[in-house]
Each structure stands twice: as structure tokens, then as C-alpha cells.
N, C-alpha and C. Protein backbone atom coordinates (compact mmCIF):
# COMPACT_ATOMS: atom_id res chain seq x y z
N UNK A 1 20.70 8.47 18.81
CA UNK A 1 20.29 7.11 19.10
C UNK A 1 20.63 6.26 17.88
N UNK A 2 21.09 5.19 18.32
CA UNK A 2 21.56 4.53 16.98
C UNK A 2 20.54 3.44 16.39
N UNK A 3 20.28 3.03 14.99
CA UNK A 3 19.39 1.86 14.86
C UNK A 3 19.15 1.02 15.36
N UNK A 4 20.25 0.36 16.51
CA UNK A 4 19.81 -0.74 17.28
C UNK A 4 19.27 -0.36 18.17
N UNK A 5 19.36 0.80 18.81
CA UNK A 5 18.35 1.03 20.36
C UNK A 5 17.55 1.73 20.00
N UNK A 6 17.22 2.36 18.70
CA UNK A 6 15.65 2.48 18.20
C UNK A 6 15.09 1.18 17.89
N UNK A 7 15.68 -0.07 17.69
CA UNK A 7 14.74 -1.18 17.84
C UNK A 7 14.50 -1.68 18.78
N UNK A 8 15.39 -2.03 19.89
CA UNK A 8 15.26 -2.06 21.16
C UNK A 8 13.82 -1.62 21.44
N UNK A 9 14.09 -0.10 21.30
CA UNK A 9 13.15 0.78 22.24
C UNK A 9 11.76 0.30 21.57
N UNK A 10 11.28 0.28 20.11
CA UNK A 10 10.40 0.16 19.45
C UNK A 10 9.61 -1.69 20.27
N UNK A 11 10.58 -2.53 20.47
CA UNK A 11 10.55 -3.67 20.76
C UNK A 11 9.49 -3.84 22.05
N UNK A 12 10.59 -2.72 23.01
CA UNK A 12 9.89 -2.92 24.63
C UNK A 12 9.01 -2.23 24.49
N UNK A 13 8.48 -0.85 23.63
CA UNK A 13 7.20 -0.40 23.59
C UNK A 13 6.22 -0.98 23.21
N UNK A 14 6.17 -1.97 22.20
CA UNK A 14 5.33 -2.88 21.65
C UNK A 14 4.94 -4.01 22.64
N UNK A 15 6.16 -4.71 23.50
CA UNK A 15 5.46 -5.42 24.62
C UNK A 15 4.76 -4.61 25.35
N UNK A 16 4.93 -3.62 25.73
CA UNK A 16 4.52 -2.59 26.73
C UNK A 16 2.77 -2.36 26.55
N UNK A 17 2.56 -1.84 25.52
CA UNK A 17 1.50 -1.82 24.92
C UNK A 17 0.67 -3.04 24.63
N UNK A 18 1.12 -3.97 24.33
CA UNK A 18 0.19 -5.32 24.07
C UNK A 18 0.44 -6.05 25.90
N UNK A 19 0.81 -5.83 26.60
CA UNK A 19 0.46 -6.44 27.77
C UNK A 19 -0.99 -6.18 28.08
N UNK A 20 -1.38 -7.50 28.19
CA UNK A 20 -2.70 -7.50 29.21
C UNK A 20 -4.26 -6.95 28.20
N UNK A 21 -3.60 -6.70 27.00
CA UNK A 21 -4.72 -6.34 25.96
C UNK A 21 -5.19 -7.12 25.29
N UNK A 22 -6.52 -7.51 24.74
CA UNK A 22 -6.65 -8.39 23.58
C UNK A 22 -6.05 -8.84 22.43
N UNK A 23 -6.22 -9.80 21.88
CA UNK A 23 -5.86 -9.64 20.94
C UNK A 23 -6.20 -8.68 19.73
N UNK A 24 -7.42 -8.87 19.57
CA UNK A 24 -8.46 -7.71 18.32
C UNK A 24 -7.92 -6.17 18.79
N UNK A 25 -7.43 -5.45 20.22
CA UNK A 25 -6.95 -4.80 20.24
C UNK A 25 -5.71 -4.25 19.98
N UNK A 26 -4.88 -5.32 20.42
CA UNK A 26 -3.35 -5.18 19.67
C UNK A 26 -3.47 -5.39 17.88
N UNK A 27 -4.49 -5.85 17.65
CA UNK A 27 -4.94 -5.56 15.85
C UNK A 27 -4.93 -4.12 15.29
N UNK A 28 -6.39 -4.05 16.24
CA UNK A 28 -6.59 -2.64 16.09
C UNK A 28 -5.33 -1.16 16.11
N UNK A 29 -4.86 -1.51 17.11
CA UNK A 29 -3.31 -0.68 17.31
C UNK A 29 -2.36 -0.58 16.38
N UNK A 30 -2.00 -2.06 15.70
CA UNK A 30 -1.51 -2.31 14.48
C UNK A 30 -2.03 -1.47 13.20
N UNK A 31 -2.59 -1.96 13.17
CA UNK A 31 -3.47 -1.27 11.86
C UNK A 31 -3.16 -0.11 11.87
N UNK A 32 -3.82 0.82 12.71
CA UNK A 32 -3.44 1.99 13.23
C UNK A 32 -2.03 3.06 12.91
N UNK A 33 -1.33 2.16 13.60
CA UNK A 33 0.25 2.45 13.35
C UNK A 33 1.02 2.33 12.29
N UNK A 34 0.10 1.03 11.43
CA UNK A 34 0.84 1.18 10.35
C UNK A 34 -0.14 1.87 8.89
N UNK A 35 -1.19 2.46 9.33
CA UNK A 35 -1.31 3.61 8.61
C UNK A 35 -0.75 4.67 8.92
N UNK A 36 -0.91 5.16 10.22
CA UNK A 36 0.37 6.13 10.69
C UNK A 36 1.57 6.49 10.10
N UNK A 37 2.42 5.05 10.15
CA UNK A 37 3.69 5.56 9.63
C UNK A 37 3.37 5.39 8.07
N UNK A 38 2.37 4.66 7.13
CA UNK A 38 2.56 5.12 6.00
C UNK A 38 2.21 6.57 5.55
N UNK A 39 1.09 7.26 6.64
CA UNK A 39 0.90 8.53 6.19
C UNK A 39 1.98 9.93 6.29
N UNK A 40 2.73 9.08 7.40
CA UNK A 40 3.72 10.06 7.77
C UNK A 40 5.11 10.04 5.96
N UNK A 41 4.80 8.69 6.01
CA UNK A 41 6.07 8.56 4.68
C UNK A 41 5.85 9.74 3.43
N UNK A 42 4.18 9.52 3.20
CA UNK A 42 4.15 9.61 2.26
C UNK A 42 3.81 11.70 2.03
N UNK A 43 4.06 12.07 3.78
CA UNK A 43 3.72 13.50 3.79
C UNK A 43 5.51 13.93 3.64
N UNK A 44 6.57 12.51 4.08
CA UNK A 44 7.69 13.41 4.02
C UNK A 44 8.38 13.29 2.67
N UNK A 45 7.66 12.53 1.97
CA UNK A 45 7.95 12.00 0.30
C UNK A 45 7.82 13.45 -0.22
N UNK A 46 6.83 13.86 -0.19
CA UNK A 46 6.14 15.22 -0.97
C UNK A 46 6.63 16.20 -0.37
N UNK A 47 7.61 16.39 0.53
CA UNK A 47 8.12 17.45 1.12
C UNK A 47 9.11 17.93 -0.01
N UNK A 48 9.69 16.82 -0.17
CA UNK A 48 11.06 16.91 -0.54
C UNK A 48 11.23 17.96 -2.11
């Protein structure tokens, strides 16, 4: 998959997910995700 249709895809999942939800929830999700991917960084940092 190339960088542009991993943004794509990242794009329509994010509408996908915030349809029809609050706002404080699409917060909450946020937040979420972007501890996620910092925890994921920082487990593949220390792999190496």
C-alpha cells in the first residue's frame, strides 16, 4: 500500500468513526489514538 492510500484509508476511517458521535467523544478517541501511536513509537524505538 502506498503512502497515499494509507492516507486515504486513515482519512475515510476517521470520518467513519466520528459520524454521528459527539464531539467530547471524537476527543476522547483522539486522545486515545494518539497515545496509542506514541506508545507504539516509542516500543519500536527500543527495539531497535
Amino acid at each position: 500500500m502506498s503512502g497515499c492510500e494509507i492516507v486515504n484509508l486513515v482519512s475515510i476511517l476517521s470520518c467513519a468513526i466520528a459520524k454521528d458521535r459527539k464531539t467530547e467523544e471524537i476527543e476522547l478517541l483522539a486522545a486515545i489514538l494518539v497515545q496509542l501511536g506514541d506508545s507504539l513509537a516509542t516500543i519500536a524505538v527500543n527495539r531497535k
